[in-house]
Protein backbone atom coordinates (compact mmCIF):
# COMPACT_ATOMS: atom_id res chain seq x y z
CA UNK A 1 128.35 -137.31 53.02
CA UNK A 2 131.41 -138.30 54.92
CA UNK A 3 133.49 -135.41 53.91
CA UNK A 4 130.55 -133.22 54.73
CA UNK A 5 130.67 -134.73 58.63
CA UNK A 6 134.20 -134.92 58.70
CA UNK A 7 134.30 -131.41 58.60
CA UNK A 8 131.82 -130.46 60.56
CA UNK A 9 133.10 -132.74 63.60
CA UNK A 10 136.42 -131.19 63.11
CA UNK A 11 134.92 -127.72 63.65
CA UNK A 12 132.22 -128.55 66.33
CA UNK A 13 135.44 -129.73 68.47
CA UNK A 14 137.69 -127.18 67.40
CA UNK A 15 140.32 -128.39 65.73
CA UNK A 16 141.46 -126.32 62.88
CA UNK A 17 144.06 -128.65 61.39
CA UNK A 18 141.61 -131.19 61.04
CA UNK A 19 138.49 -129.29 59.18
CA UNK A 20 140.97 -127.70 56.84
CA UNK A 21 142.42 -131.30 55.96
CA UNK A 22 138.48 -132.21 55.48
CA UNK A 23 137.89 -129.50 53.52
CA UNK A 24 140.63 -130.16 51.47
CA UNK A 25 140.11 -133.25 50.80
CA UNK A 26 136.18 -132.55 49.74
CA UNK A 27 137.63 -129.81 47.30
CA UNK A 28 140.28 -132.54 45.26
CA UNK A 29 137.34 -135.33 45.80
CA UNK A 30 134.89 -132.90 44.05
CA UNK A 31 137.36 -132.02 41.65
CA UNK A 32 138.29 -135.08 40.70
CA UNK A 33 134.51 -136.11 39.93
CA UNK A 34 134.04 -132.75 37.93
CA UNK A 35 136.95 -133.55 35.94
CA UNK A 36 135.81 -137.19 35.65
CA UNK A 37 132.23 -136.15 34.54
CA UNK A 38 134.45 -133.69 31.84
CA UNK A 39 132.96 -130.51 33.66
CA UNK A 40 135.78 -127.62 34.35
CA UNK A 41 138.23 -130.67 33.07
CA UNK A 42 140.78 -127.65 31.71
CA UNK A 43 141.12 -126.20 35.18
CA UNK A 44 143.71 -126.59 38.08
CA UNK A 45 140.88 -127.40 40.23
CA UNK A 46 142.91 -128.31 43.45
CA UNK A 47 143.74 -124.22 43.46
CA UNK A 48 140.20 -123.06 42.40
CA UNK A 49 137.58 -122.21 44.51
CA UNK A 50 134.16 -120.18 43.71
CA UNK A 51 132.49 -118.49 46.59
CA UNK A 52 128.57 -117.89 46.62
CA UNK A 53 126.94 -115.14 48.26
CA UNK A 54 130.01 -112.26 49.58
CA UNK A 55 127.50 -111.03 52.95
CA UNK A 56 128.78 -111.72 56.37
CA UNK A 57 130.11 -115.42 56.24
CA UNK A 58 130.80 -115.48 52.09
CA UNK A 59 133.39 -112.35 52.24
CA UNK A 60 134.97 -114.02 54.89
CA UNK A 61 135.44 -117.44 53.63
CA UNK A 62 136.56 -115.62 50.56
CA UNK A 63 139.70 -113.74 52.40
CA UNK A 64 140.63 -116.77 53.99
CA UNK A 65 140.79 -118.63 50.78
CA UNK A 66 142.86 -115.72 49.32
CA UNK A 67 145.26 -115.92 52.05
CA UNK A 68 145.29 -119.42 52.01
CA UNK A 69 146.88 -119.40 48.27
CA UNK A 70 143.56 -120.17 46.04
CA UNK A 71 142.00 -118.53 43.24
CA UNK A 72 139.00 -117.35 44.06
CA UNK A 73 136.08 -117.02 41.75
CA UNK A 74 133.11 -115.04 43.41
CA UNK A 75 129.40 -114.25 42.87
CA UNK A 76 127.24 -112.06 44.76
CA UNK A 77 123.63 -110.95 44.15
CA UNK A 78 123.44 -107.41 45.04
């Protein structure tokens, strides 16, 4: 729960460095714990990210992620 309110402090006072460190961090943290619990273990899992739901907010997480050098995996119901 930490990383969750790290990162939403960072973006409730604006500061974009900040939530993208938190948000990085809560990716390799959750990671790590997949990898410990031997889910996804074969994976580069710092560079993969899977995005669900592609509507208004998903798509656009998405194309920041591209940009931002990860793998995206994506899932959409319609």
């Amino acid at each position: 729960m930490e990383e969750h309110a790290a990162i939403v402090e960072a973006i409730r006072v604006r500061d974009p460095a900040a939530a993208r460190h938190a948000a990085q961090t809560h990716l390799i943290n959750a990671a790590r714990r997949l990898a410990e619990a031997g889910i996804c273990s074969g994976l580069d899992m710092t560079r993969n990210v899977g995005v669900i739901g592609l509507g208004a907010m998903g798509m656009g997480v998405a194309r920041s992620l591209l940009r931002a050098g990860f793998a995206v995996h994506a899932c959409d119901v319609r």
